[in-house]
C-alpha atoms as a PDB file:
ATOM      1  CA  UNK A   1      23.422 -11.827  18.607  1.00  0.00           C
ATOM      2  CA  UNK A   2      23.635 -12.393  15.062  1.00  0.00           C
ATOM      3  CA  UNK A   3      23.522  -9.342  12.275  1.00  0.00           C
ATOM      4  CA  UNK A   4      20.111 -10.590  11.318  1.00  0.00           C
ATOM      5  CA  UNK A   5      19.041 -10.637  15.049  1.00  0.00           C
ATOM      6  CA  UNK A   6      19.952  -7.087  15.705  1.00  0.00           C
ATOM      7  CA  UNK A   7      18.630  -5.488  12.064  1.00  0.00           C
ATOM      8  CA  UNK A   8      15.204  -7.631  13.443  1.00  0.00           C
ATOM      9  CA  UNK A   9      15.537  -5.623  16.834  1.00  0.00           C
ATOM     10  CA  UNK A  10      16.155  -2.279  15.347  1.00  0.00           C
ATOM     11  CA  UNK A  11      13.429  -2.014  13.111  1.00  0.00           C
ATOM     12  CA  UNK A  12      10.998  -3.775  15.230  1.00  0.00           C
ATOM     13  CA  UNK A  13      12.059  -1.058  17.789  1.00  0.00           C
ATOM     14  CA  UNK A  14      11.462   1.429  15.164  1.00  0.00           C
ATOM     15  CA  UNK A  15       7.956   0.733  14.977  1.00  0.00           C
ATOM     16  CA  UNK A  16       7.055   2.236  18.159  1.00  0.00           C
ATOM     17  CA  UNK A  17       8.379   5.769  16.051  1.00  0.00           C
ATOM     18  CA  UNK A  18       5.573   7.731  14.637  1.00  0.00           C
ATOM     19  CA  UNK A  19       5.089   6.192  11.440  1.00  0.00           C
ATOM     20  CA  UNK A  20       6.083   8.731   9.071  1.00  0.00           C
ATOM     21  CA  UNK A  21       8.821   9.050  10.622  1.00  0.00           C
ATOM     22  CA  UNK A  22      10.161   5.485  11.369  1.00  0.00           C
ATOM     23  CA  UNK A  23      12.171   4.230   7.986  1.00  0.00           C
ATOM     24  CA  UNK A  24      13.580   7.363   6.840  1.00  0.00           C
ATOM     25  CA  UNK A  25      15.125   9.739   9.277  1.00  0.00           C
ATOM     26  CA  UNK A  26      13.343   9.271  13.245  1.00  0.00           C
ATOM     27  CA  UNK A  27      15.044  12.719  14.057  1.00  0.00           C
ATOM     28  CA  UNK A  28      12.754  14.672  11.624  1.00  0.00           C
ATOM     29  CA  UNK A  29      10.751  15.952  14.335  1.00  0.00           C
ATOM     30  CA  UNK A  30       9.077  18.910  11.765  1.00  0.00           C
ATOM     31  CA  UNK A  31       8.563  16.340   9.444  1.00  0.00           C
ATOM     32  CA  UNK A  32       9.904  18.176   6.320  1.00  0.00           C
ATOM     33  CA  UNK A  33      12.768  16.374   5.186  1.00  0.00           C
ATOM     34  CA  UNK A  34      10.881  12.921   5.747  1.00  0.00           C
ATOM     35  CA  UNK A  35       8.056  14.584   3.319  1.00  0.00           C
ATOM     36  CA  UNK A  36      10.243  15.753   0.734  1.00  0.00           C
ATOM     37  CA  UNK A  37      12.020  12.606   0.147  1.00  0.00           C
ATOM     38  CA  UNK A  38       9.049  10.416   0.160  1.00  0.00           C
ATOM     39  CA  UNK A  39       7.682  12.937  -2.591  1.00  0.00           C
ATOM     40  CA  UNK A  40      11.184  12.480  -4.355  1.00  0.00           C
ATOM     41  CA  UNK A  41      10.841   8.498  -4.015  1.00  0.00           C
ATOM     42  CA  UNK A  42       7.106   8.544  -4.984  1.00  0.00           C
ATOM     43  CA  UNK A  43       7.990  10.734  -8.498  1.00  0.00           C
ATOM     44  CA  UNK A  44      11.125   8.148  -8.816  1.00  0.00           C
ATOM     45  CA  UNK A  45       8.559   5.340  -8.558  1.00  0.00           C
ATOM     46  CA  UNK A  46       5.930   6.393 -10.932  1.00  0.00           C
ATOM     47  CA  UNK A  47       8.483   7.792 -13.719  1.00  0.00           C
ATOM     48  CA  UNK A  48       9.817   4.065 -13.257  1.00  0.00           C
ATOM     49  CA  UNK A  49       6.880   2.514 -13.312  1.00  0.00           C
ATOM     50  CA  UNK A  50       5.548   3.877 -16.410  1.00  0.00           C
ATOM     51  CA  UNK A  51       4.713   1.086 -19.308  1.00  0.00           C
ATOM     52  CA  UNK A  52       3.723  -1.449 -16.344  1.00  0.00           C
ATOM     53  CA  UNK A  53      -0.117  -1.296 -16.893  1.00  0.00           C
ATOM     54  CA  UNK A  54      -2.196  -0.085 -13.548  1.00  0.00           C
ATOM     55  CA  UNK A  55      -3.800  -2.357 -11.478  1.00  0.00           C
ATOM     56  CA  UNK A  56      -0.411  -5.089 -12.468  1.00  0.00           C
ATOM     57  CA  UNK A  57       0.831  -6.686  -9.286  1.00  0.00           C
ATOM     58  CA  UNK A  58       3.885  -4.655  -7.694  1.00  0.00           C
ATOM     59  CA  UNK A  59       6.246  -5.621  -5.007  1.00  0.00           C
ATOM     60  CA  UNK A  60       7.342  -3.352  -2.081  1.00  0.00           C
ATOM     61  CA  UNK A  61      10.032  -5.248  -0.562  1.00  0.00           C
ATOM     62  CA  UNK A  62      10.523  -3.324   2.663  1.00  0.00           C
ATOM     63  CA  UNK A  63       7.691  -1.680   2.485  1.00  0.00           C
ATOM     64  CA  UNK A  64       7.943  -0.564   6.372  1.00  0.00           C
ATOM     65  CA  UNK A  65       4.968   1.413   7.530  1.00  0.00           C
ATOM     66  CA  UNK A  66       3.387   1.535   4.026  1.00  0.00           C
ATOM     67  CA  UNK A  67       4.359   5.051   3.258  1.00  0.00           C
ATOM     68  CA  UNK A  68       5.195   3.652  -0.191  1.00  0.00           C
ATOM     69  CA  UNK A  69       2.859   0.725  -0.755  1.00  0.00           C
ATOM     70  CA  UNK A  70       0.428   3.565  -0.222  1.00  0.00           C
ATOM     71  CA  UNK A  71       2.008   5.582  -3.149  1.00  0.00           C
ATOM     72  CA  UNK A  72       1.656   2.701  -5.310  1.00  0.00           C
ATOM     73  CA  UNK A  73      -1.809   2.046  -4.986  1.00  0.00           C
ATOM     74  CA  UNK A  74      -2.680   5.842  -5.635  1.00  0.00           C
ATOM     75  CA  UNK A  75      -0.621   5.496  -8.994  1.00  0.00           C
ATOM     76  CA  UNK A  76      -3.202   2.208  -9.270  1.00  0.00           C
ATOM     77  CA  UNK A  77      -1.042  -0.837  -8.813  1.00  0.00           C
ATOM     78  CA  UNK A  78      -2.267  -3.390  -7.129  1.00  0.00           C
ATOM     79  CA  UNK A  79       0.685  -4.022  -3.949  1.00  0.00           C
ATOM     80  CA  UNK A  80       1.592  -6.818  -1.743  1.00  0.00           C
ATOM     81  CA  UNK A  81       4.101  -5.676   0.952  1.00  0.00           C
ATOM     82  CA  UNK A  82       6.955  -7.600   2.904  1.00  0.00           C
ATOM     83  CA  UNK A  83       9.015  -6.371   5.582  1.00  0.00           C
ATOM     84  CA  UNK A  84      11.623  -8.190   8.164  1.00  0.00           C
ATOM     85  CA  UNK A  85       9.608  -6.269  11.589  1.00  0.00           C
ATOM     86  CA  UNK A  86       5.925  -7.069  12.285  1.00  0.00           C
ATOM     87  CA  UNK A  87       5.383  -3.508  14.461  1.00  0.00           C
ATOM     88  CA  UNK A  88       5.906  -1.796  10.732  1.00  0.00           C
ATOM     89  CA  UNK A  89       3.696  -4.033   9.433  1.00  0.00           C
ATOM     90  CA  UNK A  90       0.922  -3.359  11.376  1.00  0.00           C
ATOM     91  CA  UNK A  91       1.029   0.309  10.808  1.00  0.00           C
ATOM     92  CA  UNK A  92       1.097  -0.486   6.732  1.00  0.00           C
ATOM     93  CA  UNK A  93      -1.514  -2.362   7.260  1.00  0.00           C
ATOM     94  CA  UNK A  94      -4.039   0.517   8.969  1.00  0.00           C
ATOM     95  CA  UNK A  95      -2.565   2.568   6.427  1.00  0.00           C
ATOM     96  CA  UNK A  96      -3.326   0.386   3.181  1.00  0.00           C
ATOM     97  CA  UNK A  97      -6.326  -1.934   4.277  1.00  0.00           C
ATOM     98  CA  UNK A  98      -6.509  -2.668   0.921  1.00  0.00           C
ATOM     99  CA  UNK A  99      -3.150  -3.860   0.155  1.00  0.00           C
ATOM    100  CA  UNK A 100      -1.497  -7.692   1.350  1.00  0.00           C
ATOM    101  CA  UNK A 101       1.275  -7.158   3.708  1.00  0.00           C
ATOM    102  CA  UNK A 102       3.666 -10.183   4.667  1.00  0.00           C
ATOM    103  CA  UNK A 103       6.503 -10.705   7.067  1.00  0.00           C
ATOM    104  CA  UNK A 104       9.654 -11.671   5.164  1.00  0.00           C
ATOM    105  CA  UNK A 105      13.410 -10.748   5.568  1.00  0.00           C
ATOM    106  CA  UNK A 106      14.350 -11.141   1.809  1.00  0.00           C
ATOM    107  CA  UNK A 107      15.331 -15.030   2.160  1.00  0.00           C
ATOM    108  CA  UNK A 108      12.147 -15.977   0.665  1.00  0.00           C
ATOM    109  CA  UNK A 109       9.614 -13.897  -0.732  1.00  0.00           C
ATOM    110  CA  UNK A 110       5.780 -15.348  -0.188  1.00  0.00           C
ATOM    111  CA  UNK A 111       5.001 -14.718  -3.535  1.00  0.00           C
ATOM    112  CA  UNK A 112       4.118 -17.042  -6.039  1.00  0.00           C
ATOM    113  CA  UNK A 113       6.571 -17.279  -9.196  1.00  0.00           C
ATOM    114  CA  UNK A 114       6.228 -15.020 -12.288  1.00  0.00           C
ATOM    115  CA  UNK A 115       3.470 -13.152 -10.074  1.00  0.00           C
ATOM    116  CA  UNK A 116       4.809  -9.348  -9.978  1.00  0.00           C
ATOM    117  CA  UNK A 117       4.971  -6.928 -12.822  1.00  0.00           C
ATOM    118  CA  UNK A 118       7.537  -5.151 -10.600  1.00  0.00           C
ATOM    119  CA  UNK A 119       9.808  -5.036  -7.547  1.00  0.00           C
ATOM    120  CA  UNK A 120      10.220  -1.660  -5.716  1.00  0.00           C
ATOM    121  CA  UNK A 121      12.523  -1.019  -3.132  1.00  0.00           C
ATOM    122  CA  UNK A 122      13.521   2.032  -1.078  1.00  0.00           C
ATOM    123  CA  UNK A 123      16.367   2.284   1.490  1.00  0.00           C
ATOM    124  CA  UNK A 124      16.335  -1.772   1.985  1.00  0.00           C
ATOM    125  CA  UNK A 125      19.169  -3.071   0.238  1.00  0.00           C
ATOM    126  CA  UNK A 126      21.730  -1.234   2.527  1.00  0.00           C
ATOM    127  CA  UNK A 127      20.688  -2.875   6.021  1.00  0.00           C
ATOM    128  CA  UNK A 128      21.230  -6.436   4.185  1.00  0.00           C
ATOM    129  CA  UNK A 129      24.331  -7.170   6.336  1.00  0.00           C
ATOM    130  CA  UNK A 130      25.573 -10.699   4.614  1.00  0.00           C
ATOM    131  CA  UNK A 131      26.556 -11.087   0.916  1.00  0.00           C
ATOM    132  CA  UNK A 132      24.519 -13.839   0.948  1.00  0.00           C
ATOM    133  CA  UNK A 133      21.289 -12.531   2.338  1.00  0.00           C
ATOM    134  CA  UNK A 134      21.589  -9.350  -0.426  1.00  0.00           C
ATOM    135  CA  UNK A 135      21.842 -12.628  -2.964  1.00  0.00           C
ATOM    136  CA  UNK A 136      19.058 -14.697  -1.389  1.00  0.00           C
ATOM    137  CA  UNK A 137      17.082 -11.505  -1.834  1.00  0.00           C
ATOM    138  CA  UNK A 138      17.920 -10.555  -5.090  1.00  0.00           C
ATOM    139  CA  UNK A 139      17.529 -13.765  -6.586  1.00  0.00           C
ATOM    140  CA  UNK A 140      13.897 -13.826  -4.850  1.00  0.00           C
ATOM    141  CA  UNK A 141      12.953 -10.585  -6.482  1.00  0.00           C
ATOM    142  CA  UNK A 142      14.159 -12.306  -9.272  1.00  0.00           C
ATOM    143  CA  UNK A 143      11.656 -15.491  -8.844  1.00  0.00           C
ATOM    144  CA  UNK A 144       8.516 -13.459  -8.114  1.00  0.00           C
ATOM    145  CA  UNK A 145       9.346 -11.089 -11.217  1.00  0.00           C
ATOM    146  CA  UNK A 146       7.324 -11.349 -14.392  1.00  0.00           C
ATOM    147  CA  UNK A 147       9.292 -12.032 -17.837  1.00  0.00           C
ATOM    148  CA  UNK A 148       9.914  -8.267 -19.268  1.00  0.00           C
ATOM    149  CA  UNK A 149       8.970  -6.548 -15.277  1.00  0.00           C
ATOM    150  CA  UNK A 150      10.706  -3.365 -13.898  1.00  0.00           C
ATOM    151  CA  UNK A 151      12.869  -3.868 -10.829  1.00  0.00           C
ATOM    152  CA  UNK A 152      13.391  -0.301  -9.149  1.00  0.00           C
ATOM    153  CA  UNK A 153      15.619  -0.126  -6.463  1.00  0.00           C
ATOM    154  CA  UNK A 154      16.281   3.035  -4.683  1.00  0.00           C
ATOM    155  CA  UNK A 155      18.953   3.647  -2.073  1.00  0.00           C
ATOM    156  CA  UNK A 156      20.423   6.374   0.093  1.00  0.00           C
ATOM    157  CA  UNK A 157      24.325   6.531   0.639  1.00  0.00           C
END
């Protein structure tokens, strides 16, 4: 099983995890240290954001079971999701109808070129296990990003 294969497995097994507490930290039975850091992220995110004008196209690349995606479209972005499991998917999806969600793994983004005012990511970039997936990934954010766009990446290490 390649290092794809079993990053596919775990967070498609992850999905069957109550969804707010699937991406962060699935022993946060209490749910308080999954709430404070997704305040902390969303705070990150909009202080980021600030100069993209609301309702511009944003990424969420990894955008799991929408916690964020659902963030973004209270600050009043418009958000297309993408995530590498389709059981995360689905649970962004009930939780922002109104946002697009896609299944990608980084190697190609479905999004048009020169389409997003900005790429957000949170606790994604560390599970890339190949040099050459992080760069396939990086230079799709890249593609999809508008000329003068934000690209916010968060991480936890």
């Amino acid at each position: 099983m390649t290092k794809e294969t079993k990053q596919f497995a775990y967070w498609q097994k992850m999905a069957a995890v109550d969804p707010d507490m699937a991406v962060i930290d699935p022993r946060d039975h209490a749910g308080y240290k999954n709430s404070y850091i997704c305040q902390i992220r969303d705070l990150a995110f909009a202080r980021a954001l600030s100069g993209i004008p609301l309702q511009s196209a944003v990424l969420d690349f990894g955008c799991g079971t929408g916690s964020s995606t659902k963030a973004l479209i209270q600050l009043g972005y418009t958000v297309k999701g993408v995530d590498i499991a389709p059981g995360l998917l689905e649970h962004a999806m009930k939780r922002c109808p109104e946002a697009e969600f896609q299944l990608s793994n980084g190697e190609r983004i479905p999004a048009d070129n020169d389409s997003m005012a900005a790429v957000v990511t949170y606790g994604v970039l560390i599970y890339l296990v190949s040099p050459e997936l992080l760069q396939a990934t990086l230079a799709q954010m890249h593609r999809v990003l508008r000329a003068g766009g934000k690209v916010i990446l968060i991480e936890q290490v």
